[in-house]
C-alpha atoms as a PDB file:
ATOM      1  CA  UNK A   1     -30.286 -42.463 -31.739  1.00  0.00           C
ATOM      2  CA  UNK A   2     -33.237 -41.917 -34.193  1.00  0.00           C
ATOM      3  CA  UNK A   3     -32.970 -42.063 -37.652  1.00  0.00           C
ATOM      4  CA  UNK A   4     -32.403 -39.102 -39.760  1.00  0.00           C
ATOM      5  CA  UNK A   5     -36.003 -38.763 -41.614  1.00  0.00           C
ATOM      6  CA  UNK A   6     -33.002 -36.824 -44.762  1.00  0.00           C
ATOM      7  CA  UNK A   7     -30.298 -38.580 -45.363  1.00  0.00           C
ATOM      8  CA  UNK A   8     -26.755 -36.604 -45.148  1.00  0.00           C
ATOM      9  CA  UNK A   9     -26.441 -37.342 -49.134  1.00  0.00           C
ATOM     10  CA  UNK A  10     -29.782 -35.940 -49.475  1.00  0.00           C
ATOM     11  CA  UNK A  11     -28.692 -32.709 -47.637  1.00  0.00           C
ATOM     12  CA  UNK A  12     -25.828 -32.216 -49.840  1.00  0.00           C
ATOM     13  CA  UNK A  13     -27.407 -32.802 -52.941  1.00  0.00           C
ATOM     14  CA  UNK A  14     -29.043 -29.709 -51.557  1.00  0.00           C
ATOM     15  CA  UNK A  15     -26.492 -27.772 -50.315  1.00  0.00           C
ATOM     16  CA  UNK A  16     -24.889 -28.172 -53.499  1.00  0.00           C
ATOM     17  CA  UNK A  17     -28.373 -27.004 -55.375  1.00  0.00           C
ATOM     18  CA  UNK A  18     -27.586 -23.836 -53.500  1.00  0.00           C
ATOM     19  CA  UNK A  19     -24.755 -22.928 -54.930  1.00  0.00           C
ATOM     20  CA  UNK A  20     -26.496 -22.226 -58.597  1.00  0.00           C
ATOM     21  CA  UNK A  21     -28.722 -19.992 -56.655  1.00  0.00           C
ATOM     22  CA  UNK A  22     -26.238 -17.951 -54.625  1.00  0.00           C
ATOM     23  CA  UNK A  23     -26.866 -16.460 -51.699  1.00  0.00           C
ATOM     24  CA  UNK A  24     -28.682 -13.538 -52.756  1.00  0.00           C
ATOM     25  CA  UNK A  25     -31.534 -16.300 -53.841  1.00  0.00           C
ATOM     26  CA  UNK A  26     -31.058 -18.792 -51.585  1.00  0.00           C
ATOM     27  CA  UNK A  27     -31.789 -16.425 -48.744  1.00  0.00           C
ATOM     28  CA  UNK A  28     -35.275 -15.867 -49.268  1.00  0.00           C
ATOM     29  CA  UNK A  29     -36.122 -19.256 -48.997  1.00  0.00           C
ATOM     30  CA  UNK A  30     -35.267 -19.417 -45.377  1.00  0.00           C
ATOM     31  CA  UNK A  31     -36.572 -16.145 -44.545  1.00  0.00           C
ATOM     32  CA  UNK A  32     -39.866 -17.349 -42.525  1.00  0.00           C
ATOM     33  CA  UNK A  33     -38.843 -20.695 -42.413  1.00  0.00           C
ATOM     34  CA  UNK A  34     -38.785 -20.966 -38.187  1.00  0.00           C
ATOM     35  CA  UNK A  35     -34.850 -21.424 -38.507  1.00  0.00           C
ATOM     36  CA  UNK A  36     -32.693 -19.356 -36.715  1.00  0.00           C
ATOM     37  CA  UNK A  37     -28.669 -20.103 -38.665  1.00  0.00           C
ATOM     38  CA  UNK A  38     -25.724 -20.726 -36.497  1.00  0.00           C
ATOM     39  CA  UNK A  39     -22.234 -21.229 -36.940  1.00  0.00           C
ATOM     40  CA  UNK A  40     -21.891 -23.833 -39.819  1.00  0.00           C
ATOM     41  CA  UNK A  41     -19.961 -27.082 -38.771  1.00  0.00           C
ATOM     42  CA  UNK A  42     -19.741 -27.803 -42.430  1.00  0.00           C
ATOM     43  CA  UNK A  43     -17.216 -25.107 -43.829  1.00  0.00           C
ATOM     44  CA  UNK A  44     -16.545 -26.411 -46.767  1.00  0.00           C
ATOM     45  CA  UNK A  45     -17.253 -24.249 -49.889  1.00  0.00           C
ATOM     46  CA  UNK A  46     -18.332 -20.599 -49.586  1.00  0.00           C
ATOM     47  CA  UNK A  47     -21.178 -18.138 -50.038  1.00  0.00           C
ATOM     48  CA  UNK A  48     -24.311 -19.548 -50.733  1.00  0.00           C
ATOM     49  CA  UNK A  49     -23.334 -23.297 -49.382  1.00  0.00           C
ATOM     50  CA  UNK A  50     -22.028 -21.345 -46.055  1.00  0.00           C
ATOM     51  CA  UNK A  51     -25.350 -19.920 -45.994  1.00  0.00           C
ATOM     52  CA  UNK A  52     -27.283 -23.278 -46.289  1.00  0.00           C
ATOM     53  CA  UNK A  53     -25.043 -25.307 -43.702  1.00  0.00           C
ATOM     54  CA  UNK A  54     -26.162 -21.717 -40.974  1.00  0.00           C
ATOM     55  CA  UNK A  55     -29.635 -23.425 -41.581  1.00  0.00           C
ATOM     56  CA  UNK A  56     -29.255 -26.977 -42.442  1.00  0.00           C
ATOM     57  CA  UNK A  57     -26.627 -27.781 -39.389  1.00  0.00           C
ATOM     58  CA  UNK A  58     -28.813 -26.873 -36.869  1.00  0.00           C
ATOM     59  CA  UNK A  59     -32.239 -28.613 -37.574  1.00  0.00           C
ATOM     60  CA  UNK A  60     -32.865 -31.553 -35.897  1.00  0.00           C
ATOM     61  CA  UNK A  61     -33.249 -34.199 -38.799  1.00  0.00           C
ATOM     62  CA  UNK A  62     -35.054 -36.928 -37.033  1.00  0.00           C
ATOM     63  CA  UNK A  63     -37.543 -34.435 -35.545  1.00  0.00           C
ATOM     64  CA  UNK A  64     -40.767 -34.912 -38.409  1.00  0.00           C
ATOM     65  CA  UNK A  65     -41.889 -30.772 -37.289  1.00  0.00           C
ATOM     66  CA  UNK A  66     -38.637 -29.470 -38.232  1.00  0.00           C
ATOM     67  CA  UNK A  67     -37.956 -31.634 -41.558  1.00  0.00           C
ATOM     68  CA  UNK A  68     -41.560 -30.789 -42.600  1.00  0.00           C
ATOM     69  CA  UNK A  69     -40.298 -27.171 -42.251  1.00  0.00           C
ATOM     70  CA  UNK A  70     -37.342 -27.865 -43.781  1.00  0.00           C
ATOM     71  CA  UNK A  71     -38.844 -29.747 -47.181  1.00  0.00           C
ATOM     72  CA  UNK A  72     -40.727 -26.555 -47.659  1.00  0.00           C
ATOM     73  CA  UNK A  73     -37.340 -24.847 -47.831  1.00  0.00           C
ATOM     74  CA  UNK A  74     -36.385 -27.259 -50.310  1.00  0.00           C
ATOM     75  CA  UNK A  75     -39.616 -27.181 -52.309  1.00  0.00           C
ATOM     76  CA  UNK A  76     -38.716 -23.012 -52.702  1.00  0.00           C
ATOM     77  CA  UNK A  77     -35.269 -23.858 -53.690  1.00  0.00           C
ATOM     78  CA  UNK A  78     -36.229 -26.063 -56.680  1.00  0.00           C
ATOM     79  CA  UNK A  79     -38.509 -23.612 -57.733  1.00  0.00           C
ATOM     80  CA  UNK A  80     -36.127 -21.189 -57.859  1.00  0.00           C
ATOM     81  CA  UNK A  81     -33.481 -23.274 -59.319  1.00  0.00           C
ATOM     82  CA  UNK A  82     -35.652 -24.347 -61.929  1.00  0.00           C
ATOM     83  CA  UNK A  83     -36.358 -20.684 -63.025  1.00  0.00           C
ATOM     84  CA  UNK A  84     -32.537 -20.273 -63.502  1.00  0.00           C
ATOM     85  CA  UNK A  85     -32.409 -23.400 -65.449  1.00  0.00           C
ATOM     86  CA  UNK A  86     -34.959 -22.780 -68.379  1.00  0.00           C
ATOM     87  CA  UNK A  87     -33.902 -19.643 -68.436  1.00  0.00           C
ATOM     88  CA  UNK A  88     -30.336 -20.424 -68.785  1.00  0.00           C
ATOM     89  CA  UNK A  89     -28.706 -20.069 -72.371  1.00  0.00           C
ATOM     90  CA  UNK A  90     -28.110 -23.917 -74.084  1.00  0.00           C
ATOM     91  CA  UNK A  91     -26.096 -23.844 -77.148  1.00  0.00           C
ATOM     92  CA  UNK A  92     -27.130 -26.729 -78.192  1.00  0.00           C
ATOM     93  CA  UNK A  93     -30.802 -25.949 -78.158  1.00  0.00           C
ATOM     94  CA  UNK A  94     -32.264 -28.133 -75.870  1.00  0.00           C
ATOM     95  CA  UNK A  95     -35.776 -27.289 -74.877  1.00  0.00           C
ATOM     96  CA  UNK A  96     -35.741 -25.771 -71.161  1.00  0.00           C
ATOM     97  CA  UNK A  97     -38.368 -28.430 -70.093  1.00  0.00           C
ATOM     98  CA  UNK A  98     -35.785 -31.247 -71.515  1.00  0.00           C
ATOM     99  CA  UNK A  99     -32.555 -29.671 -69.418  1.00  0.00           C
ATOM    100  CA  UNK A 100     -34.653 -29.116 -66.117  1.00  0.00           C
ATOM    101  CA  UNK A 101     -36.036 -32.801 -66.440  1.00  0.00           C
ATOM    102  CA  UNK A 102     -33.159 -33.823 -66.598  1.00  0.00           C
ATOM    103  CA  UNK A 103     -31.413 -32.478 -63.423  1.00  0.00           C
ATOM    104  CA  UNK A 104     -35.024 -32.439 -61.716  1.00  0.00           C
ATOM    105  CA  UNK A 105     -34.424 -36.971 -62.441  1.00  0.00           C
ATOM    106  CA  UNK A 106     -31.341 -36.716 -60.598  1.00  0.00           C
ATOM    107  CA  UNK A 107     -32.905 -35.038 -57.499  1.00  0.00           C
ATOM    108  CA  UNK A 108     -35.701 -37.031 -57.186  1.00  0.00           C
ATOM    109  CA  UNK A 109     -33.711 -40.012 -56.972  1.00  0.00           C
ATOM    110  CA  UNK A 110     -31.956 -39.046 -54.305  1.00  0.00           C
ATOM    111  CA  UNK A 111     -35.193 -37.818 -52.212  1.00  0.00           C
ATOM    112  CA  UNK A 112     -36.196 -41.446 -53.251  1.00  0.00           C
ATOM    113  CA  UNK A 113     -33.647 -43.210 -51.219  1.00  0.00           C
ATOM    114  CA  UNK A 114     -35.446 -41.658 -48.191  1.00  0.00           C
ATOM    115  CA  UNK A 115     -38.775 -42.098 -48.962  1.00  0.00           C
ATOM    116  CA  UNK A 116     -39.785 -39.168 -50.352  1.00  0.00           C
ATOM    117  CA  UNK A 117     -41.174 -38.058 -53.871  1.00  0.00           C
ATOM    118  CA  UNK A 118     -41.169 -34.942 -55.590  1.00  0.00           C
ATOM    119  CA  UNK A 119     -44.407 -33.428 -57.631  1.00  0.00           C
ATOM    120  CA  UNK A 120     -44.646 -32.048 -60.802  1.00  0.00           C
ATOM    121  CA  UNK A 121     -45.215 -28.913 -59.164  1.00  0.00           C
ATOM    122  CA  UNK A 122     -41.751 -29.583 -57.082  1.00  0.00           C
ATOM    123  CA  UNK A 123     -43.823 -30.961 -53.613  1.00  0.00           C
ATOM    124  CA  UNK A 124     -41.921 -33.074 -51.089  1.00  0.00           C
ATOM    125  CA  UNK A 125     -43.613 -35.790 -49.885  1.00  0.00           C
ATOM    126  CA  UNK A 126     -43.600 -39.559 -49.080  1.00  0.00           C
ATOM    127  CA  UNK A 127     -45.075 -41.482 -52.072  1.00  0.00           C
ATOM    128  CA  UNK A 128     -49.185 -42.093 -51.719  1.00  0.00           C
ATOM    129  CA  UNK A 129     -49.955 -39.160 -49.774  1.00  0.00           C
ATOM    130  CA  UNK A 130     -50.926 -35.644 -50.512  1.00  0.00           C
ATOM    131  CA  UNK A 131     -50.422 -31.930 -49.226  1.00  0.00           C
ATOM    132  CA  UNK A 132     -53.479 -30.042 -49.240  1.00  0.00           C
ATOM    133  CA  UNK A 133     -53.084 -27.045 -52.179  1.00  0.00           C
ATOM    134  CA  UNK A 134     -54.090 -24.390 -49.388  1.00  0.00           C
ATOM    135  CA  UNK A 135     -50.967 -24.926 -47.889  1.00  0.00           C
ATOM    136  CA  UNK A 136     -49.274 -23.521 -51.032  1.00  0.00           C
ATOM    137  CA  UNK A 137     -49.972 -19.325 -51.230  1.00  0.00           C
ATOM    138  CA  UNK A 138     -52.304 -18.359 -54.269  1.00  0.00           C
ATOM    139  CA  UNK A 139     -49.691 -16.261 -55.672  1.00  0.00           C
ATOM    140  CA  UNK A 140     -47.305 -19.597 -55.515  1.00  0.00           C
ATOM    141  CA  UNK A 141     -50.279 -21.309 -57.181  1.00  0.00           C
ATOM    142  CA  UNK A 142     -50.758 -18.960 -59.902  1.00  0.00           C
ATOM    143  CA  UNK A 143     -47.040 -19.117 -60.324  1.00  0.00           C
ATOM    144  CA  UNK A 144     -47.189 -22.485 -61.311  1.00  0.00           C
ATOM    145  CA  UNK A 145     -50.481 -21.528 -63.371  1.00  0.00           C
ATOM    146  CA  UNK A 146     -48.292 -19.708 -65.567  1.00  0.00           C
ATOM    147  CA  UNK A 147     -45.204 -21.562 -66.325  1.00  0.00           C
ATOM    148  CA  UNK A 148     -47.786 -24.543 -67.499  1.00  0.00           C
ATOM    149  CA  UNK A 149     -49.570 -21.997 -69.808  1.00  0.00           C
ATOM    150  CA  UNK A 150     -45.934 -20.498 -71.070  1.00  0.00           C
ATOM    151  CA  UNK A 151     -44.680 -24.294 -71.332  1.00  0.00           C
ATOM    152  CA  UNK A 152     -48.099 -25.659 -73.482  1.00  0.00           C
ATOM    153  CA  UNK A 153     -47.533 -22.369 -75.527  1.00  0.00           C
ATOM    154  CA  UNK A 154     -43.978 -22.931 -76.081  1.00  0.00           C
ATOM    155  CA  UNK A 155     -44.838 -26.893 -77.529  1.00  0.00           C
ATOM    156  CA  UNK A 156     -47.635 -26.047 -79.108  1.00  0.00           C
ATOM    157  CA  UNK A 157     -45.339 -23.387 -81.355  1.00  0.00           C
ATOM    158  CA  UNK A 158     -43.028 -26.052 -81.997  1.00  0.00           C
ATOM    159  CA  UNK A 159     -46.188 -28.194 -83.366  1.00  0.00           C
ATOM    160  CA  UNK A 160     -48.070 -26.023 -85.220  1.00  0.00           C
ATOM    161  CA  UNK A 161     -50.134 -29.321 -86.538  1.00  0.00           C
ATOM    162  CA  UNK A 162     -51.854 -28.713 -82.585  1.00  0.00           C
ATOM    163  CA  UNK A 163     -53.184 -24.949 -84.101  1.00  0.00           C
ATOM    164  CA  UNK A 164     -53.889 -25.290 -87.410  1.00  0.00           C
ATOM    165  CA  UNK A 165     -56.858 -24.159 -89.192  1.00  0.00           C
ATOM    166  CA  UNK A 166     -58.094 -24.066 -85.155  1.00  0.00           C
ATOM    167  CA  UNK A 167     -60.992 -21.632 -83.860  1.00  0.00           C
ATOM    168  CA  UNK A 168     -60.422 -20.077 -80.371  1.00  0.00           C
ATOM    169  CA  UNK A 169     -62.105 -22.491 -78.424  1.00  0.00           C
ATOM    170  CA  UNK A 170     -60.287 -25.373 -79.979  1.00  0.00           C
ATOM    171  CA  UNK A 171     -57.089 -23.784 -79.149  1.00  0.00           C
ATOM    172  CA  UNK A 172     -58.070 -23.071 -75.395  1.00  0.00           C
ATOM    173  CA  UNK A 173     -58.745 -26.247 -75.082  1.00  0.00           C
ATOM    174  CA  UNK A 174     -55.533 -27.373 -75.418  1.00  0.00           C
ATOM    175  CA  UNK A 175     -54.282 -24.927 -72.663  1.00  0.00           C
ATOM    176  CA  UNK A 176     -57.325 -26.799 -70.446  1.00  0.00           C
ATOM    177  CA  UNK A 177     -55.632 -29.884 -70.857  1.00  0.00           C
ATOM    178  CA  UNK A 178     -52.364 -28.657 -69.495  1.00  0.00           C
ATOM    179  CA  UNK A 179     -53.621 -26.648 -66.400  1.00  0.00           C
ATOM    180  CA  UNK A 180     -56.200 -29.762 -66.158  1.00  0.00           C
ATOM    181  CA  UNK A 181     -52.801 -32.467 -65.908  1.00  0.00           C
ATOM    182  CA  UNK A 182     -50.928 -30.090 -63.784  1.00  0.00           C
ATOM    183  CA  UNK A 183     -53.844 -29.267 -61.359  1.00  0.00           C
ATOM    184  CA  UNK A 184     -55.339 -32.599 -61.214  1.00  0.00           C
ATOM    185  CA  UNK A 185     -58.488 -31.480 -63.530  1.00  0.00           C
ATOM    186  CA  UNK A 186     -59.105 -28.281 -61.369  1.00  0.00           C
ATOM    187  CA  UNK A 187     -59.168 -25.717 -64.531  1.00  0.00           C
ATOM    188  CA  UNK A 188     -62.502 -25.698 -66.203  1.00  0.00           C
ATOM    189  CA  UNK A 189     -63.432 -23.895 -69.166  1.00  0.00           C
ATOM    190  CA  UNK A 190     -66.793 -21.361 -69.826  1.00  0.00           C
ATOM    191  CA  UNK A 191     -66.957 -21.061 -66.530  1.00  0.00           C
ATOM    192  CA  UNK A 192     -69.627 -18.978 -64.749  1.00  0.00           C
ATOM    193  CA  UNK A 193     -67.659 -15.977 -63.167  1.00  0.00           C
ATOM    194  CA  UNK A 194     -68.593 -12.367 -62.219  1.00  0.00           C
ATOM    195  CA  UNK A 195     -70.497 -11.584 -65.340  1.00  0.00           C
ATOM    196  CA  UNK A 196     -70.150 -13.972 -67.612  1.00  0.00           C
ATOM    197  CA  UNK A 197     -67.957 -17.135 -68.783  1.00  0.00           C
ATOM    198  CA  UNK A 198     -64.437 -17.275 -68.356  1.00  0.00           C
ATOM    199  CA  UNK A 199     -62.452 -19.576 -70.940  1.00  0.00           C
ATOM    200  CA  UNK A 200     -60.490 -20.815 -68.292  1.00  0.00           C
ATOM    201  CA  UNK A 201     -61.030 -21.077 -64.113  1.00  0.00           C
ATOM    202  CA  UNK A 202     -58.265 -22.174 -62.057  1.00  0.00           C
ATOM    203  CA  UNK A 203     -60.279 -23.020 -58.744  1.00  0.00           C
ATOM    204  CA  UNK A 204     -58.309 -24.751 -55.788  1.00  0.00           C
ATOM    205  CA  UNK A 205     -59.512 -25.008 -52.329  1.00  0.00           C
ATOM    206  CA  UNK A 206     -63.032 -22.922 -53.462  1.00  0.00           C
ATOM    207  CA  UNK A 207     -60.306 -20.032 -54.089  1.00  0.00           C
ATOM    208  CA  UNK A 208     -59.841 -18.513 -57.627  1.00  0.00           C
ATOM    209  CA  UNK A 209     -56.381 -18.892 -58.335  1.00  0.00           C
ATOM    210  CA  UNK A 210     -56.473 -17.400 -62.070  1.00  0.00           C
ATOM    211  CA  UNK A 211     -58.854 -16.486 -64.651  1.00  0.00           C
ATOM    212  CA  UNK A 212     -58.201 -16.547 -68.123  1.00  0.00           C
ATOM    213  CA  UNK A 213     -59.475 -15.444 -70.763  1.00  0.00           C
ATOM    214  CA  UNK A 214     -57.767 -16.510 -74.329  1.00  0.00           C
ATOM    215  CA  UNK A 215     -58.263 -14.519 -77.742  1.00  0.00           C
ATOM    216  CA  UNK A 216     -57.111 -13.669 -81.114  1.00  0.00           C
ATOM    217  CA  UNK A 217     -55.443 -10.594 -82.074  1.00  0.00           C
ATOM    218  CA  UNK A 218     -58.126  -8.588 -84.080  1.00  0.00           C
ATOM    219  CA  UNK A 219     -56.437  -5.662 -83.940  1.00  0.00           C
ATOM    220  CA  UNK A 220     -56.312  -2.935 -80.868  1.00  0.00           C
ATOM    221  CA  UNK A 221     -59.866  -1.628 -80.703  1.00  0.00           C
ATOM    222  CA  UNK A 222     -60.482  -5.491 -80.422  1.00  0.00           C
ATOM    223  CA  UNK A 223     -57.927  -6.193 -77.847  1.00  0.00           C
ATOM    224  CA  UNK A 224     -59.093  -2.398 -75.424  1.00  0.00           C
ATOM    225  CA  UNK A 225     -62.551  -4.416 -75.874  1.00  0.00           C
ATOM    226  CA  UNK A 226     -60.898  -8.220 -75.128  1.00  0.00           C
ATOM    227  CA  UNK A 227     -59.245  -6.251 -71.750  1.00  0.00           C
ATOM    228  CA  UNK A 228     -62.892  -4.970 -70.444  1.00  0.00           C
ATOM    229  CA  UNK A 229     -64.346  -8.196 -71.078  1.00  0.00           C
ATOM    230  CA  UNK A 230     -62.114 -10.165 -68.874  1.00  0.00           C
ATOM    231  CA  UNK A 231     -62.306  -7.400 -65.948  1.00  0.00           C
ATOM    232  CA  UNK A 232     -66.195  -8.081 -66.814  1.00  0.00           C
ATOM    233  CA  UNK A 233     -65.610 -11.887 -65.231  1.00  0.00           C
ATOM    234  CA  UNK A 234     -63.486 -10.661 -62.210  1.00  0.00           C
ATOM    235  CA  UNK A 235     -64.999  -9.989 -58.180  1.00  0.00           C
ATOM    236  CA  UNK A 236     -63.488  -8.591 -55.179  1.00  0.00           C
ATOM    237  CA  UNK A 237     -62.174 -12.338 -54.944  1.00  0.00           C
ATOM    238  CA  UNK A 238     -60.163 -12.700 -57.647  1.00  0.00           C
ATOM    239  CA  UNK A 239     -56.878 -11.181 -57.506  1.00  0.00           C
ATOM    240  CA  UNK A 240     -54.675 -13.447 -60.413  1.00  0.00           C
ATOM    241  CA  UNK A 241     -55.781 -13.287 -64.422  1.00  0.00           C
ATOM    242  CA  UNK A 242     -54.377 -14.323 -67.440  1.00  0.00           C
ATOM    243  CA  UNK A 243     -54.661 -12.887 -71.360  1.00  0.00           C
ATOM    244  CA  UNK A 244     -53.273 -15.824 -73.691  1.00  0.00           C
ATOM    245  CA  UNK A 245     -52.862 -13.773 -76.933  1.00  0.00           C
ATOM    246  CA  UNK A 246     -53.285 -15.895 -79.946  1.00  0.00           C
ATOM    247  CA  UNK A 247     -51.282 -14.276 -82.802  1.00  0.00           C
ATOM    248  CA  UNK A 248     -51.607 -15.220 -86.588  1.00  0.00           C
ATOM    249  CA  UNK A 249     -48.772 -13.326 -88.122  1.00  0.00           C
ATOM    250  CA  UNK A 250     -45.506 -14.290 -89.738  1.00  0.00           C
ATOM    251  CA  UNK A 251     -44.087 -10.986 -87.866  1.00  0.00           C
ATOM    252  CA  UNK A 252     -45.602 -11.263 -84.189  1.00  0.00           C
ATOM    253  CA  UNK A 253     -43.309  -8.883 -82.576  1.00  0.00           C
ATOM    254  CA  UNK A 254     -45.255  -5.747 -83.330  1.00  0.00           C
ATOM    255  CA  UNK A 255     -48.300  -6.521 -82.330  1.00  0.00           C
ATOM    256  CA  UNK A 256     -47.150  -8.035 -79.138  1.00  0.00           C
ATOM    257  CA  UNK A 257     -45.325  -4.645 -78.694  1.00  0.00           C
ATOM    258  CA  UNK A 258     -48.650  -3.298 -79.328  1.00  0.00           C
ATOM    259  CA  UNK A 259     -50.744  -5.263 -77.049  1.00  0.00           C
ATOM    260  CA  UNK A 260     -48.196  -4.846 -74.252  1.00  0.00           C
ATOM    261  CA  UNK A 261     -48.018  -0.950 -75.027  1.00  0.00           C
ATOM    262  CA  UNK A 262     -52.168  -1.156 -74.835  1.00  0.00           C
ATOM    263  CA  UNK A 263     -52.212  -3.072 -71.514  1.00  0.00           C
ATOM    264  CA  UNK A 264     -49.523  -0.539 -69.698  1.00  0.00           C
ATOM    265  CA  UNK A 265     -51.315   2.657 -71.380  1.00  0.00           C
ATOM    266  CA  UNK A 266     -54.518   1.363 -70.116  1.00  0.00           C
ATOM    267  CA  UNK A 267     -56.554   4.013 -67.809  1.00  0.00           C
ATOM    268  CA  UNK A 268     -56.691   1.129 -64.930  1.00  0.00           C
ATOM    269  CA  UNK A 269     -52.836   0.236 -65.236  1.00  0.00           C
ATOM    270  CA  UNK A 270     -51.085   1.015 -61.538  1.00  0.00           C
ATOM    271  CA  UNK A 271     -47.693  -0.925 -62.295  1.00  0.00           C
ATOM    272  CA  UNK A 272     -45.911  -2.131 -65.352  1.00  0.00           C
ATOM    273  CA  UNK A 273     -43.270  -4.983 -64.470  1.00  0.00           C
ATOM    274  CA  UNK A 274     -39.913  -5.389 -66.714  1.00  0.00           C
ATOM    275  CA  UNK A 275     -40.948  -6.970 -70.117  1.00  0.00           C
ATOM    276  CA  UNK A 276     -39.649 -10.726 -70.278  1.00  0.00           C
ATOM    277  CA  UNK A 277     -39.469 -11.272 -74.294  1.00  0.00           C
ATOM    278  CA  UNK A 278     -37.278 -14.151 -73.431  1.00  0.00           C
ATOM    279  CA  UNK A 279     -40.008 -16.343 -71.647  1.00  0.00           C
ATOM    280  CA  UNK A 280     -42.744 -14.485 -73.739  1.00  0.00           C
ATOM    281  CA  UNK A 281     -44.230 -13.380 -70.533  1.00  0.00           C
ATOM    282  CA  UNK A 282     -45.608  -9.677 -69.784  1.00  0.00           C
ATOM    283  CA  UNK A 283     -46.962  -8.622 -66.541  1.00  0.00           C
ATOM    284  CA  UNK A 284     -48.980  -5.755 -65.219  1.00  0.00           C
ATOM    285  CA  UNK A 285     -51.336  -4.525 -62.243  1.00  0.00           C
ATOM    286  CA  UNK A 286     -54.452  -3.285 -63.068  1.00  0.00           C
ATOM    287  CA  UNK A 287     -57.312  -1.691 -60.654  1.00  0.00           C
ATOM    288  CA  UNK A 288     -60.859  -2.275 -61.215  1.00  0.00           C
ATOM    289  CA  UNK A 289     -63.697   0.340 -61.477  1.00  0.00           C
ATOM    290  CA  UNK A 290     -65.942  -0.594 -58.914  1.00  0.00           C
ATOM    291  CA  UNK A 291     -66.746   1.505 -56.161  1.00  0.00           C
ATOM    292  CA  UNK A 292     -64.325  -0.214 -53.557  1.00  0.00           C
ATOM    293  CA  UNK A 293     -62.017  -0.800 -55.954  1.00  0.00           C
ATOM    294  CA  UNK A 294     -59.054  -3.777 -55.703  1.00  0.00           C
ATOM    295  CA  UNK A 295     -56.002  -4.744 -58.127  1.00  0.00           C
ATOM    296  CA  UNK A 296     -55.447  -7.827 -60.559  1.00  0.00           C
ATOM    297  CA  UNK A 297     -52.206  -8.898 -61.891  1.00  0.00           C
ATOM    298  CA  UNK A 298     -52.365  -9.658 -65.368  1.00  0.00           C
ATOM    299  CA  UNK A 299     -50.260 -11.821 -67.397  1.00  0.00           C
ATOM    300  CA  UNK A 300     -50.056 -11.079 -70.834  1.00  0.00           C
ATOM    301  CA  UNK A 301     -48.799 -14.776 -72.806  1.00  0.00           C
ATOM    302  CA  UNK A 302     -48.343 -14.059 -76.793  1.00  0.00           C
ATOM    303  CA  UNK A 303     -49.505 -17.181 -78.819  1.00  0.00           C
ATOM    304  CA  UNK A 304     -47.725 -17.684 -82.399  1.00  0.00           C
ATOM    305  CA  UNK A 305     -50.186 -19.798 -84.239  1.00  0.00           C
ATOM    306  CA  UNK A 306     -50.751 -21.039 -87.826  1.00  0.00           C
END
């Protein structure tokens, strides 16, 4: 009988994983997946690890087509569970990079015992080789885009030494060196774009996965000009942009109320999405001008710097 290519501890490490999601999270995961669920033979449990062992009892574990579809399953359900993990409350304080390393240590040692690795950016695959980054959607890519920036802002705050006394460019550059580490040095910054230089390109696969374009709050005349400037550097091709928000001010919340307000009452704004204060993250969608005219989702990240 061939060998199972996941071990059975592997799998339950899982199926256990899928209980913090639940089902109503776990679900999407195997939407598209290729698996059809059956009666579990694992019964054990309820809810969300019923709906895993549908999936998970009827794929074919030696077969390497299925359990590539399958690791893709899993790779959605870490991200996922990660999400719920930084954004979980800690009462003692620890950072939410410091609690998900920890569990995310745990995991990988168990995909270890099979020969498998998992990627900063929560890939599956056997140590030494690598998936091509057009298998991963641009909107998964400029996922991951964004929890870097929201993670370099969120240690940079807590080492204000890193901003100090810094210009704009200095401080960008410190946000190059974390998209640079995560996407193995494919962020570049003054970057020729559209109509100008961007301060920071994400470019994977010759696709444009974000464009940024970083700045200090000078006020809201400054920030309805900082807005057209960045649409300035987008094309038809470019559908995922950032605005880090560098903020000098011993009260920030205002102005980031203000900003956010500026960016939703803006002329080209089609969709606002729910304010996340907690993650210091704001989202919108907003059209472009041009004749044949497309939409851009742009992330607002607020900056407090000394």
């Amino acid at each position: 009988m061939p060998n199972d290519l996941v071990s059975p501890t592997t799998r339950a490490c899982m199926r256990e994983i899928s209980s913090h999601l639940g089902p109503k999270k776990l679900a999407p995961c195997w939407e598209g997946s290729g698996f059809t669920p059956g009666a579990p033979r694992d019964t054990s449990g309820a809810g969300a690890k019923h709906l895993f062992s549908s999936y998970a009892d009827h794929i074919t574990w030696s077969d390497p087509e299925q359990v590539g579809r399958a690791l893709t399953v899993f790779e959605m359900m870490l991200r996922t569970y990660r999400t719920i993990v930084e954004n979980e409350y800690d009462p003692d304080g620890t950072p939410a990079q410091e609690r998900w390393g920890k569990i995310l240590d745990a995991i990988q040692r168990e995909f270890s015992y099979d020969g498998l690795q998992i990627t900063e950016s929560l890939l599956i695959i056997p140590p030494g080789t690598r998936r091509p980054d057009h298998e991963r959607t641009d909107a998964q890519l400029y996922e991951e885009a964004l929890r870097v920036l929201c993670h370099a802002r969120n240690q940079m705050q807590r080492l204000p030494s890193t901003t100090r006394g810094k210009q704009e460019e200095e401080i960008r550059d410190v946000l190059l060196v974390a998209l640079g580490a995560a996407f193995a040095g494919r962020c570049t910054a003054e970057s020729l774009n559209g109509a100008g230089k961007t301060d920071l390109l994400l470019r994977i696969e010759d696709r444009n996965v974000l464009v940024g374009e970083c700045k200090i709050w000078g006020g809201s005349a400054q920030f309805a000009g900082d807005i057209k400037q960045l649409f300035g550097y987008l094309t038809p091709h470019d559908r995922y942009a950032a605005l880090p928000l560098f903020i000098r001010r011993v009260r920030p919340e205002p102005i980031v109320d203000k900003a956010a307000r500026l960016l939703a009452e803006h002329p080209r704004c089609v969709s606002v999405a729910t304010p996340d204060p907690a993650n210091g993250l704001y989202r919108f969608v907003l059209r472009s001008s041009s004749a044949t005219p497309w939409d851009v989702e742009v992330a607002l990240i607020p900056f407090v710097i000394v």
